[in-house]
Protein backbone atom coordinates (compact mmCIF):
# COMPACT_ATOMS: atom_id res chain seq x y z
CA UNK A 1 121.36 -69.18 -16.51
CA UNK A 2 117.87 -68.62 -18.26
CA UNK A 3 117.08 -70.43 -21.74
CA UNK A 4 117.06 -68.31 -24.90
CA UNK A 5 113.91 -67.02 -25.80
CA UNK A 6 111.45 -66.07 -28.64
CA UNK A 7 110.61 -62.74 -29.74
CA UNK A 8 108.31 -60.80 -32.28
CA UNK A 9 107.82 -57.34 -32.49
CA UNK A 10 105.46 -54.93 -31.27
CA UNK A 11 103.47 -54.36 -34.64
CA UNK A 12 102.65 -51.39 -36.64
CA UNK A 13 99.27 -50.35 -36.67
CA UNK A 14 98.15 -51.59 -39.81
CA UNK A 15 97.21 -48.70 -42.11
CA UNK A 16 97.27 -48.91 -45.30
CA UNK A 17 100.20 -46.26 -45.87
CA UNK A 18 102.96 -48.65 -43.89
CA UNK A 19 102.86 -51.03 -46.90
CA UNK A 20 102.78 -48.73 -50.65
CA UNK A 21 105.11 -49.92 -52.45
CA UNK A 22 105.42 -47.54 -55.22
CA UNK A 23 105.89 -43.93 -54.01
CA UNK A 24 104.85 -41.18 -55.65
CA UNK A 25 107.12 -39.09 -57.51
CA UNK A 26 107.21 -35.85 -55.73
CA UNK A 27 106.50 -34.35 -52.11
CA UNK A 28 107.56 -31.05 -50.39
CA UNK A 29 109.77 -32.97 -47.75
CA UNK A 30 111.49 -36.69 -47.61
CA UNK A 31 112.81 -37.93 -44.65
CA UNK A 32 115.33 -40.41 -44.40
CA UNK A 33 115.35 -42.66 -40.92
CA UNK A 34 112.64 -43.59 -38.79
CA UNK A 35 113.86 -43.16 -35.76
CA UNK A 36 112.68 -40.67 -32.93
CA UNK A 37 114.28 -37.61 -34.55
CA UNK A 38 112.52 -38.70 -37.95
CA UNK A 39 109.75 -39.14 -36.36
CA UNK A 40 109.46 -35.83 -34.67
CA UNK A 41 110.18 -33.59 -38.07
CA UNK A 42 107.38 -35.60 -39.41
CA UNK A 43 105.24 -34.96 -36.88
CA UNK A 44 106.45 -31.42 -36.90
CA UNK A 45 105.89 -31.12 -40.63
CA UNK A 46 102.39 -32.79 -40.65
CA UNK A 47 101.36 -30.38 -37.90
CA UNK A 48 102.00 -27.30 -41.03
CA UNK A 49 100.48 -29.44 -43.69
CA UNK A 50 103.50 -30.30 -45.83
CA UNK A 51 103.41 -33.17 -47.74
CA UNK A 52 105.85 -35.67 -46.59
CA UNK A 53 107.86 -39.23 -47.04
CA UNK A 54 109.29 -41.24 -44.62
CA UNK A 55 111.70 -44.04 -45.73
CA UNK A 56 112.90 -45.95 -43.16
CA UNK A 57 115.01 -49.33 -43.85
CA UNK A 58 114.06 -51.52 -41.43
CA UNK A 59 110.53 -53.17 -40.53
CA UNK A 60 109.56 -50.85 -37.87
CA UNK A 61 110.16 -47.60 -36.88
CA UNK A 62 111.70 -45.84 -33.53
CA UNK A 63 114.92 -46.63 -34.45
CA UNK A 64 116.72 -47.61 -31.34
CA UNK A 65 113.60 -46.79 -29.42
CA UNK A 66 111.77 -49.93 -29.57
CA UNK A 67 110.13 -52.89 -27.91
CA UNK A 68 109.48 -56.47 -27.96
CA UNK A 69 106.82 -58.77 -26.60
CA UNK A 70 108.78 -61.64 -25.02
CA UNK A 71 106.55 -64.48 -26.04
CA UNK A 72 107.44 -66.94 -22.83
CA UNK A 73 106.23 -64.73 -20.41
CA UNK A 74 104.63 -62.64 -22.37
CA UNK A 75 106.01 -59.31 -21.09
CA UNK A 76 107.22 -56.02 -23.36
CA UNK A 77 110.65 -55.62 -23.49
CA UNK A 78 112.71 -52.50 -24.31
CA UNK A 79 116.29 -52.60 -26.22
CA UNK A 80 116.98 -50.63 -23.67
CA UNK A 81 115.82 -48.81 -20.12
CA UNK A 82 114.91 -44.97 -20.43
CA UNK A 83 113.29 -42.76 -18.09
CA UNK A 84 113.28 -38.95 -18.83
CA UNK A 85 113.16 -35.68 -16.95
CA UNK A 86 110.51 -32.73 -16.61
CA UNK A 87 113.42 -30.61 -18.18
CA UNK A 88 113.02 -32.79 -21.52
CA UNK A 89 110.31 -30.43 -23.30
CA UNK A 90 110.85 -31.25 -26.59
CA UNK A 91 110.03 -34.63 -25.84
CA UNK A 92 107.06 -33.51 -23.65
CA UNK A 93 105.72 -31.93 -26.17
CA UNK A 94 105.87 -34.52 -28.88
CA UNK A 95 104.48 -37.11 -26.84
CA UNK A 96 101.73 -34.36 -25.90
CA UNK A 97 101.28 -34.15 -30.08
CA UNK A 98 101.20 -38.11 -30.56
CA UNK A 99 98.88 -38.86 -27.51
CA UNK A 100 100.73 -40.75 -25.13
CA UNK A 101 102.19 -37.93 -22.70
CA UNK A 102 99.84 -39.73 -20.36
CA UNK A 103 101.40 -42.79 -20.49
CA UNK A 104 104.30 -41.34 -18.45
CA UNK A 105 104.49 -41.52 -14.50
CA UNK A 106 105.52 -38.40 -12.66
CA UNK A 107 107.44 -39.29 -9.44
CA UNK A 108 108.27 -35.79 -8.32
CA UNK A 109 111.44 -34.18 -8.19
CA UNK A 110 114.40 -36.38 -8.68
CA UNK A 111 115.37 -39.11 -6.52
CA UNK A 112 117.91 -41.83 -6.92
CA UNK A 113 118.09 -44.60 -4.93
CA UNK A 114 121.27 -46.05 -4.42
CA UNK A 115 123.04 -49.21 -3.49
CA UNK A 116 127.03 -48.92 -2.16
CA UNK A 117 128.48 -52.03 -1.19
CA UNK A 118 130.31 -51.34 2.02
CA UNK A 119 127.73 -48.94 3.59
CA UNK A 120 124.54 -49.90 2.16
CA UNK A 121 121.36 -47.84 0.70
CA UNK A 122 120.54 -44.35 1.00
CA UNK A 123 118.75 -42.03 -1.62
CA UNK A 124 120.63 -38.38 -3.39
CA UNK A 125 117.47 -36.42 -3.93
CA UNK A 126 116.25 -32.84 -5.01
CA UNK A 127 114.11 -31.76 -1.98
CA UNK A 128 110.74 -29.39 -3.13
CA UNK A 129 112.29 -25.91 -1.66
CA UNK A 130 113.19 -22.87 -3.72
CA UNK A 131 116.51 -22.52 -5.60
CA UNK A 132 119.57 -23.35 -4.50
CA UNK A 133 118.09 -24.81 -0.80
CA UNK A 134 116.94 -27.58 -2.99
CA UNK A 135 120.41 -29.15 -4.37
CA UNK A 136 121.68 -27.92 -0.34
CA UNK A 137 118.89 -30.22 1.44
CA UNK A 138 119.24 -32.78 -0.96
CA UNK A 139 123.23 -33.03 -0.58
CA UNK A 140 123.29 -32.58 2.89
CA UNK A 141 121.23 -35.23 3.55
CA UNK A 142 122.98 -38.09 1.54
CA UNK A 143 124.45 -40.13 3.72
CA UNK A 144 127.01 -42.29 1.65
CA UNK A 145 129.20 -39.40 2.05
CA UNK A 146 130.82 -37.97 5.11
CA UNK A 147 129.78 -34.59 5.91
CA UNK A 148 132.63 -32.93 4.34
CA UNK A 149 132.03 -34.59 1.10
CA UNK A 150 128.35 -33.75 1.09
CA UNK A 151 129.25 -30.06 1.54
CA UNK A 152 131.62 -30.11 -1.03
CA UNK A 153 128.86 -31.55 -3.81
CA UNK A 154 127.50 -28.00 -3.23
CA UNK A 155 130.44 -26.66 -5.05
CA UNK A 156 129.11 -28.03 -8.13
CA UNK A 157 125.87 -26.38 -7.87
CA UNK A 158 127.38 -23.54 -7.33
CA UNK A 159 129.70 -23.52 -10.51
CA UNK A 160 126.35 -24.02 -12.44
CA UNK A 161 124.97 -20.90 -11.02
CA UNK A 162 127.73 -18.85 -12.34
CA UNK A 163 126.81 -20.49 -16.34
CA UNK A 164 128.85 -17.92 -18.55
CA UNK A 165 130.66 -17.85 -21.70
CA UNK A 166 134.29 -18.14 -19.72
CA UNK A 167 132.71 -21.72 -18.02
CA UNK A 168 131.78 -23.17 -21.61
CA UNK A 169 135.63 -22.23 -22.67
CA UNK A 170 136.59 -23.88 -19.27
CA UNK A 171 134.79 -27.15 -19.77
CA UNK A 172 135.00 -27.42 -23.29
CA UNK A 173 138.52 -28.58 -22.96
CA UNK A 174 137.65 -30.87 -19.82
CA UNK A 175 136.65 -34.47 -19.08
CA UNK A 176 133.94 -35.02 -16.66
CA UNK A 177 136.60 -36.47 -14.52
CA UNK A 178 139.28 -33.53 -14.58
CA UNK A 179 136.32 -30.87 -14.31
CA UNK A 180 135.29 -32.98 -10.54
CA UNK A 181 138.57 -33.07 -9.58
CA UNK A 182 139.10 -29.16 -10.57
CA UNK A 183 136.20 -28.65 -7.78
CA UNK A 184 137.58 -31.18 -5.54
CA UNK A 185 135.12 -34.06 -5.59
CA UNK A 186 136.55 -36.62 -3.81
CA UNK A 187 137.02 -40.26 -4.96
CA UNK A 188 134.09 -41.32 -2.86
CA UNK A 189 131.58 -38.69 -4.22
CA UNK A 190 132.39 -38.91 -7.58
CA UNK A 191 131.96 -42.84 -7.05
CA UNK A 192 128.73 -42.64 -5.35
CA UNK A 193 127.09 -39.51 -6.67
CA UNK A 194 128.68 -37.45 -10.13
CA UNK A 195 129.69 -41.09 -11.79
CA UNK A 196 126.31 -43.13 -11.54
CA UNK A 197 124.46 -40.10 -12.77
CA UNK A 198 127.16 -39.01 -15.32
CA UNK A 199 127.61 -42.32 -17.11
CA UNK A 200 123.61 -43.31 -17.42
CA UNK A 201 123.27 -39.41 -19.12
CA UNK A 202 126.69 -39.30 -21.54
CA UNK A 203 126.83 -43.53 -21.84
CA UNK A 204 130.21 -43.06 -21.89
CA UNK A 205 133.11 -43.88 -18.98
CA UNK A 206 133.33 -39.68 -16.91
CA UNK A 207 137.40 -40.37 -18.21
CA UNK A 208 136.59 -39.87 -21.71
CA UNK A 209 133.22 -37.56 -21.54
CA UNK A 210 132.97 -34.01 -22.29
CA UNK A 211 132.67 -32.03 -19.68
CA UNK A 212 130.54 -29.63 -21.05
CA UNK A 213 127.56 -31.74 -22.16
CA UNK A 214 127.46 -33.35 -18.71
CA UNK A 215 126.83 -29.48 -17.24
CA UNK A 216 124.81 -28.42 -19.25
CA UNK A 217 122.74 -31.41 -18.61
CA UNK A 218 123.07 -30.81 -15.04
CA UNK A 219 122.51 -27.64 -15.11
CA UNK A 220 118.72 -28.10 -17.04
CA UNK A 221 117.94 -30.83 -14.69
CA UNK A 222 118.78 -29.02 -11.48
CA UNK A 223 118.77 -25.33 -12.26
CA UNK A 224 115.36 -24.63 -14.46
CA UNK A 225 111.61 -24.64 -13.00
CA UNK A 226 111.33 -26.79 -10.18
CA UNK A 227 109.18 -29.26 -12.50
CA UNK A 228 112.81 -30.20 -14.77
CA UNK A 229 113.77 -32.33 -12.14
CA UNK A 230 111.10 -34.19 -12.06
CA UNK A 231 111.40 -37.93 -12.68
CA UNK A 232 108.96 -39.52 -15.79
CA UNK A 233 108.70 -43.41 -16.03
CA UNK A 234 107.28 -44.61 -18.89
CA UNK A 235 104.07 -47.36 -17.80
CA UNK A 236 104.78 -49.08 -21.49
CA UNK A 237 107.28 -50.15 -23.66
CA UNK A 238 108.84 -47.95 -25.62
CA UNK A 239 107.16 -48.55 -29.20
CA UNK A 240 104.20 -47.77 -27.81
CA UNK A 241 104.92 -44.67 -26.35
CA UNK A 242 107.21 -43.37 -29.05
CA UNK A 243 106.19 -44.86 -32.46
CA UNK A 244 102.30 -46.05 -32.07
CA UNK A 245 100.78 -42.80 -31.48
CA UNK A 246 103.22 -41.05 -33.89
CA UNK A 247 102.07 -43.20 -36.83
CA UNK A 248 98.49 -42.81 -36.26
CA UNK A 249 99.04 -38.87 -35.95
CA UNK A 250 101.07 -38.94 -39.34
CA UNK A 251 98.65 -41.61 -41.14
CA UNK A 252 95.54 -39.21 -40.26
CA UNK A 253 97.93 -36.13 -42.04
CA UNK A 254 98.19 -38.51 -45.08
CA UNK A 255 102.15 -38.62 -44.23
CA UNK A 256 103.17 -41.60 -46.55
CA UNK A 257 105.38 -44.01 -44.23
CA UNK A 258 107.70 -46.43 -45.74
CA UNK A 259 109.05 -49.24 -43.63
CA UNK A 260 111.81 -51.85 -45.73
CA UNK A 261 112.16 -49.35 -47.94
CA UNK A 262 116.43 -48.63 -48.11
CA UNK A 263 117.67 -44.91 -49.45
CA UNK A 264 120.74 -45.71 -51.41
CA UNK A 265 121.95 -42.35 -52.66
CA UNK A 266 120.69 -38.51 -51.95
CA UNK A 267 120.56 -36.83 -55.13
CA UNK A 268 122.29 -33.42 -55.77
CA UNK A 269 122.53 -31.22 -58.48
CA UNK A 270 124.18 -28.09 -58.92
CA UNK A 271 125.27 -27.99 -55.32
CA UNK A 272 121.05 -28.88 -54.39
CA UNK A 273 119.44 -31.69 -53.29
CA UNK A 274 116.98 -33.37 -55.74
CA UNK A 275 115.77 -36.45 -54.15
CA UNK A 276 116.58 -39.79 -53.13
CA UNK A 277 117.09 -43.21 -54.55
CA UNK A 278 115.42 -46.21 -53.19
CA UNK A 279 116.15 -49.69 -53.69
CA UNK A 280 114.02 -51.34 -56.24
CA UNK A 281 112.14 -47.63 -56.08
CA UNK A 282 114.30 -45.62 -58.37
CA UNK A 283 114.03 -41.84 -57.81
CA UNK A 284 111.71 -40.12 -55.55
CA UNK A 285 111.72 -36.53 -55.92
CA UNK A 286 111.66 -33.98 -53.37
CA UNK A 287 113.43 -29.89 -52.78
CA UNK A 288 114.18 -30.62 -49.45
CA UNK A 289 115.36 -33.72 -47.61
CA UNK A 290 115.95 -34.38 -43.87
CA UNK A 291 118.71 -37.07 -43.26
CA UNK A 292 117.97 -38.49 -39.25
CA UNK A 293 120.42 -41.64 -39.67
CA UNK A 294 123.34 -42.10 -37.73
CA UNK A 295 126.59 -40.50 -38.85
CA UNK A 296 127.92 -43.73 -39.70
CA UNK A 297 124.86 -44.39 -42.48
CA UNK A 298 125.01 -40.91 -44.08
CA UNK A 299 128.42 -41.54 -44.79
CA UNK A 300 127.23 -44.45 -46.77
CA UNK A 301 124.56 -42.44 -49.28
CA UNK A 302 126.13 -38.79 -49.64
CA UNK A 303 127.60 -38.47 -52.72
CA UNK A 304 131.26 -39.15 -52.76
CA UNK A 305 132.28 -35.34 -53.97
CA UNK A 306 130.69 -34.45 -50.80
CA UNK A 307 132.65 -36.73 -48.50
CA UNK A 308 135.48 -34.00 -47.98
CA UNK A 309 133.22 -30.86 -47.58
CA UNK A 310 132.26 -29.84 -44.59
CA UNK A 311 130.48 -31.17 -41.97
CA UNK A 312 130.61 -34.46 -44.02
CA UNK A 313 134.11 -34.49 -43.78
CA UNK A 314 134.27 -34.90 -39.62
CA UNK A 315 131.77 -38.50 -39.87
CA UNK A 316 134.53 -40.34 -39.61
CA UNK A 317 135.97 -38.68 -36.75
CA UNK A 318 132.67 -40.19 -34.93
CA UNK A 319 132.68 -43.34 -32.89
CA UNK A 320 130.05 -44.82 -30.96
CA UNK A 321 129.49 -46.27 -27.40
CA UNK A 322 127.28 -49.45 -26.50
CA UNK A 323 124.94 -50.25 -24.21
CA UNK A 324 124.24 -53.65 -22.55
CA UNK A 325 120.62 -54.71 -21.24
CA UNK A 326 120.41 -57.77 -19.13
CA UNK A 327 116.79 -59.21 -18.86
CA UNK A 328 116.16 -61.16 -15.90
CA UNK A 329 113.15 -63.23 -14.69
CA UNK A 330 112.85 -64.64 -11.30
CA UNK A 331 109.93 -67.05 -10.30
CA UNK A 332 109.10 -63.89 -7.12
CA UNK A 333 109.34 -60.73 -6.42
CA UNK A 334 111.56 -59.45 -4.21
CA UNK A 335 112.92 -55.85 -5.46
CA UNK A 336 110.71 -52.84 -3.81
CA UNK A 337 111.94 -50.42 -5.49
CA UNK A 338 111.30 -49.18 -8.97
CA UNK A 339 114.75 -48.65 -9.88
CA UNK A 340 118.22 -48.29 -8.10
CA UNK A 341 121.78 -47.54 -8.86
CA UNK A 342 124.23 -50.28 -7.85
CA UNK A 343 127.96 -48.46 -7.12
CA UNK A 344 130.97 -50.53 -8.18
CA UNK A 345 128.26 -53.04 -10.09
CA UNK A 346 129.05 -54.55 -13.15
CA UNK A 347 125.50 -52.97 -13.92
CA UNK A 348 124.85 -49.46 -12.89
CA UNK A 349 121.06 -49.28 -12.76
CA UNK A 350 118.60 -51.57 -11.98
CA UNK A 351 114.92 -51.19 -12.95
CA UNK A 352 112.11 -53.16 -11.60
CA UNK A 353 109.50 -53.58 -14.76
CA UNK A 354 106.69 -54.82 -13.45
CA UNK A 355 106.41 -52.35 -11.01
CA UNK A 356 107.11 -49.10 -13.19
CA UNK A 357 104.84 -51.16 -15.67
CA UNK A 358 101.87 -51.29 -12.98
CA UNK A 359 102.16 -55.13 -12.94
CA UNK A 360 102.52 -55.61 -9.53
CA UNK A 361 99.74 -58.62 -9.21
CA UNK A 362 102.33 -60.90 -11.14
CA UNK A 363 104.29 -63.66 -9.24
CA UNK A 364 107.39 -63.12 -10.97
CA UNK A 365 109.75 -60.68 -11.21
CA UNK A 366 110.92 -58.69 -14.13
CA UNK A 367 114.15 -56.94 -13.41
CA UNK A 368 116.11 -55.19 -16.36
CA UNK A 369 119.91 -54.09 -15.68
CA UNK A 370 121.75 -51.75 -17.87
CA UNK A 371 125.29 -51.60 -18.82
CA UNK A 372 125.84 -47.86 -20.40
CA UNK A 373 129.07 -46.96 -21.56
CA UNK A 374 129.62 -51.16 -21.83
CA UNK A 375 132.99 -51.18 -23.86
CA UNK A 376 134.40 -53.83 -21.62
CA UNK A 377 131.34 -56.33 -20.92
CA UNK A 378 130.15 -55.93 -24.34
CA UNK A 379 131.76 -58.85 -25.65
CA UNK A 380 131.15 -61.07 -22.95
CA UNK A 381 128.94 -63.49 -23.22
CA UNK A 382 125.46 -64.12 -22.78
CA UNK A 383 125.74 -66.58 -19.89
CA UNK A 384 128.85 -64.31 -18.59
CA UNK A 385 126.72 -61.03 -18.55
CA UNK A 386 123.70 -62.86 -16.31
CA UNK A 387 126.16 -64.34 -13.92
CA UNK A 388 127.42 -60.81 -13.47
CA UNK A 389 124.56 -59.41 -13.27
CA UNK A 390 122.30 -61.65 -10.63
CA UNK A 391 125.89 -61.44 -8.89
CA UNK A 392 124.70 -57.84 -8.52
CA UNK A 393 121.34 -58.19 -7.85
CA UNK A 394 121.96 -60.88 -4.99
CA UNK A 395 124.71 -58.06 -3.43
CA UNK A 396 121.86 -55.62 -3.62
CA UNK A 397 118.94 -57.69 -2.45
CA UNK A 398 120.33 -60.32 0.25
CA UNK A 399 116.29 -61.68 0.16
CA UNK A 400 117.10 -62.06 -3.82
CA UNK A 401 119.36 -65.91 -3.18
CA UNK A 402 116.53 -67.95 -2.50
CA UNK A 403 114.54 -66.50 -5.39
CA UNK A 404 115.45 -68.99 -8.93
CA UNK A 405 116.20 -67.56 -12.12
CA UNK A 406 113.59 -68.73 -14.73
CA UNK A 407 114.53 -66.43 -17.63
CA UNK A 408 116.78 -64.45 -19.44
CA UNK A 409 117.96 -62.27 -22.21
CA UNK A 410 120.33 -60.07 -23.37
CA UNK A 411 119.97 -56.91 -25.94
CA UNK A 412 123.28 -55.75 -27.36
CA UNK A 413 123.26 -52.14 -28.37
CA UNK A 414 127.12 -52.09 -29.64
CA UNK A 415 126.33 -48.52 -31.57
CA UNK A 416 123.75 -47.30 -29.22
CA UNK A 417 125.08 -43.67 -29.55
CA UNK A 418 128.13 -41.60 -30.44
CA UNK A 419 130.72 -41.14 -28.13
CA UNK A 420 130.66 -37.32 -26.44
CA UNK A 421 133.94 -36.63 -25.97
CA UNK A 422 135.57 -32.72 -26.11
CA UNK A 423 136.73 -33.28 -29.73
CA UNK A 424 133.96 -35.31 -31.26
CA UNK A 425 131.54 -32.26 -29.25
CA UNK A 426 133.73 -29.51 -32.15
CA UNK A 427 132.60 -31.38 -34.98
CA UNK A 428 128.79 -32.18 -34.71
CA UNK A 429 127.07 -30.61 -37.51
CA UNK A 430 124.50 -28.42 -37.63
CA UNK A 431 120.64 -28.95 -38.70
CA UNK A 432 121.68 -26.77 -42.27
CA UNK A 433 124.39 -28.02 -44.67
CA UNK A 434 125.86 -26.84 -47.41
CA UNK A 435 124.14 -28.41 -50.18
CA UNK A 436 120.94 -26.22 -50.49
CA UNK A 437 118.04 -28.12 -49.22
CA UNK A 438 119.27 -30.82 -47.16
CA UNK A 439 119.24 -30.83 -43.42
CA UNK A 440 120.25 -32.92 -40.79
CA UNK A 441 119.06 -34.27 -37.53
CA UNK A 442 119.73 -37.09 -35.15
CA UNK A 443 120.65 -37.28 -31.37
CA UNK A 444 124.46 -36.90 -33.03
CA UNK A 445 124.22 -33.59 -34.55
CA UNK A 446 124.85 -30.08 -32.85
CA UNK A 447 122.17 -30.48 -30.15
CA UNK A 448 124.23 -29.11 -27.48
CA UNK A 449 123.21 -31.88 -25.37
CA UNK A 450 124.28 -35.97 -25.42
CA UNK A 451 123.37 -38.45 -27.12
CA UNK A 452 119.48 -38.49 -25.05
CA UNK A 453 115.90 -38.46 -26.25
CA UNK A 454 115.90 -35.37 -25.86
CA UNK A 455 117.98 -34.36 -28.26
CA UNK A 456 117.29 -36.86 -31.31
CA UNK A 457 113.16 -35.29 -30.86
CA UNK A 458 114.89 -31.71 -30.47
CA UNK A 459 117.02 -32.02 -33.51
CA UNK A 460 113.99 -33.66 -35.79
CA UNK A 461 111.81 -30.16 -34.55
CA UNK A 462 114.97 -28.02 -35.33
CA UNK A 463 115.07 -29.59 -39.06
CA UNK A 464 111.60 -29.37 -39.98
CA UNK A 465 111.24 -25.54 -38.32
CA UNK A 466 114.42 -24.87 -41.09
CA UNK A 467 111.91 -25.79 -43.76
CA UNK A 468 110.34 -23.27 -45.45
């Protein structure tokens, strides 16, 4: 089922910067995580001139954004499969300030392609006509549903429409699953259209997901300009969309960036923050700090008086939800589509790499499945999850059983995000706490949206604008 396989990762540019060892003593702003939403306050901050550290723990940044080259076949691959929306402007714009908003594909309005097993292909799409025709056309036309069903999707499009204070009471208190039923979504179009889109957005099972995240997300996908809907691939892997282009903007704003470099206690005083200490570093002083980890390393390096005042006291109420990415390599090509959703699939989406990657003169194929939401595959094994998942592909692509499996890997995410359910959604913290001087961000904290992109870059801007 594919050999196990090699991998180094995509380098740092190597300025100077990315290796000090000895920080200096002070700076206006320290940030603690190098993921996307550290990365964005950084960039934010080095846009207004502040002097700033980054500490990050590991050897490279982008957090769970990142990429490897896979050195038998020498192709990039992601931890994971993203592809982003025109309605995702905070992430526009950052990749705008790094230089690599270019690097993104624009396939139009939204289209998903997908696969049922019983009655085969057809594609849910947002058609180019003025609001609400466009969500009409597009559901009237899918054909996996009877016609009944299709008029009912309207229903949901029309709830959004009527976005008030009464409906975020209403679905605050609601799974995805109960608020469908409430507008009488039948089992088949919640299977083949609400479900596919909802779990790959909240990576979480629609039974346990909030409600209210899911339309709101809907909503600024489907409801904003007619450019929101639009579909972005990225044409690279994901360091070098997300991380490369934000070093080189920080280095050139003498941002001081340190990689291996673990924060093992924020410093507070008085009720302020004061700094942080860093292994083997001592203390590195600073008046305001941004913390960007998860919720589940903050815990580990507030200090302990601070564990029962709020928000620090909800962290533990968090839990997380994995993702499972299934890297396959087949010795031809034989998928002609970019991407497509497979209903009832062990995997949900399917993405063609070499394609969205422009590598279309290659022999092989490069096919990476995702698992979102993967609390029951998780622990299967490796050999387990690729017999699953060509078991899919094969369903999907009849042409696919003559084609022989020459490669494979899989990428474990088991805390690829927090869990958005209705209580967890009560709790998330703000960018402001309530020692003076520290702020939060992270794709976890009060972004009002799940656990995307979108919101870890959103939340990193939100810190760094509460800096004075």
């Amino acid at each position: 089922m594919g050999e196990a396989t090699t991998l180094r990762p995509l380098a740092l540019a190597s300025h100077p910067a990315s290796r000090i060892s000895h920080p200096g003593s002070n700076y206006d702003v320290i940030i603690i995580g190098g993921g996307l939403s550290g990365l964005a306050a950084a960039v934010e901050l080095a846009s207004r001139g502040a002097s700033v550290a980054l500490f990050e723990q590991s050897q490279r940044l982008g957090g769970r954004c990142y990429s490897y080259v896979d050195e038998k076949t020498g192709d990039v691959v992601d931890n994971g499969q993203h592809v982003l929306l025109g309605a995702y402007r905070n992430t526009l714009r950052y990749l705008s300030l790094i230089g690599t908003r270019n690097l993104l594909k624009e396939e139009g309005t939204l289209r998903l392609p997908l696969y049922h097993p019983e009655k085969g292909r057809a594609v849910f799409r947002i058609l180019p006509f003025p609001k609400p025709l466009h969500l009409t056309a597009g559901a009237l036309k899918f054909k996996l549903l009877s016609w009944y069903d299709r008029k009912k999707l309207l229903d949901v499009g029309l709830e959004l429409m009527r976005w008030n204070p009464g409906l975020e009471r209403k679905l605050s208190s609601l799974t995805i699953t109960e608020w469908l039923e409430g507008l009488h979504q039948s089992d088949e179009a919640r299977r083949c259209v609400w479900f596919p889109i909802a779990i790959s957005v909240m990576n979480e099972v629609p039974e346990r997901a909030s409600a209210l995240l899911f339309a709101r997300s809907l909503k600024q996908a489907f409801l904003g300009k007619q450019s929101d809907s639009a579909l972005l691939l990225p044409t690279v892997g994901q360091t070098e969309l997300y991380v490369t282009g934000a070093e080189k903007f920080l280095q050139e704003r003498e941002v001081k960036l340190f990689i291996t470099a673990e924060v093992q206690a924020i410093e507070v005083m008085n009720a302020s923050v004061g700094g942080i200490r860093v292994q083997g570093r001592g203390l590195v002083r600073a008046e305001k700090v941004i913390g960007t980890v998860p919720y589940y390393a903050l815990e580990k390096i507030l200090p302990r008086e601070y564990l029962n005042v709020e928000p620090f006291a909800h962290l533990r109420h968090f839990d997380s939800s994995p993702i499972v990415s299934i890297h396959l390599w087949f010795d031809r090509e034989f998928m002609e589509d970019e991407y497509i959703g497979l209903i009832d699939g062990t995997v949900q989406w399917l993405f063609n790499r070499h394609r969205m990657m422009n590598k279309k003169g290659k022999k092989t194929s490069y096919l990476s499945a995702v698992i979102s939401g993967a609390r029951g595959t998780v622990d299967l094994t490796k050999e387990e999850l690729v017999r699953r998942a060509v078991n899919d592909i094969h369903a999907a692509y009849p042409n696919s059983g003559s084609a022989i499996l020459v490669h494979s890997l899989v990428i474990k995410e088991k805390r690829a995000t927090f869990s958005p359910t209705n209580e967890v959604e009560q709790l998330r913290p703000s960018a402001e706490t309530s020692i003076e001087g520290l702020y939060l961000a992270g794709d976890w904290t009060a972004t009002g949206l799940p656990a995307t992109i979108e919101g870890a870059v959103l939340s990193g801007f939100r810190a760094a604008k509460l800096v004075r």
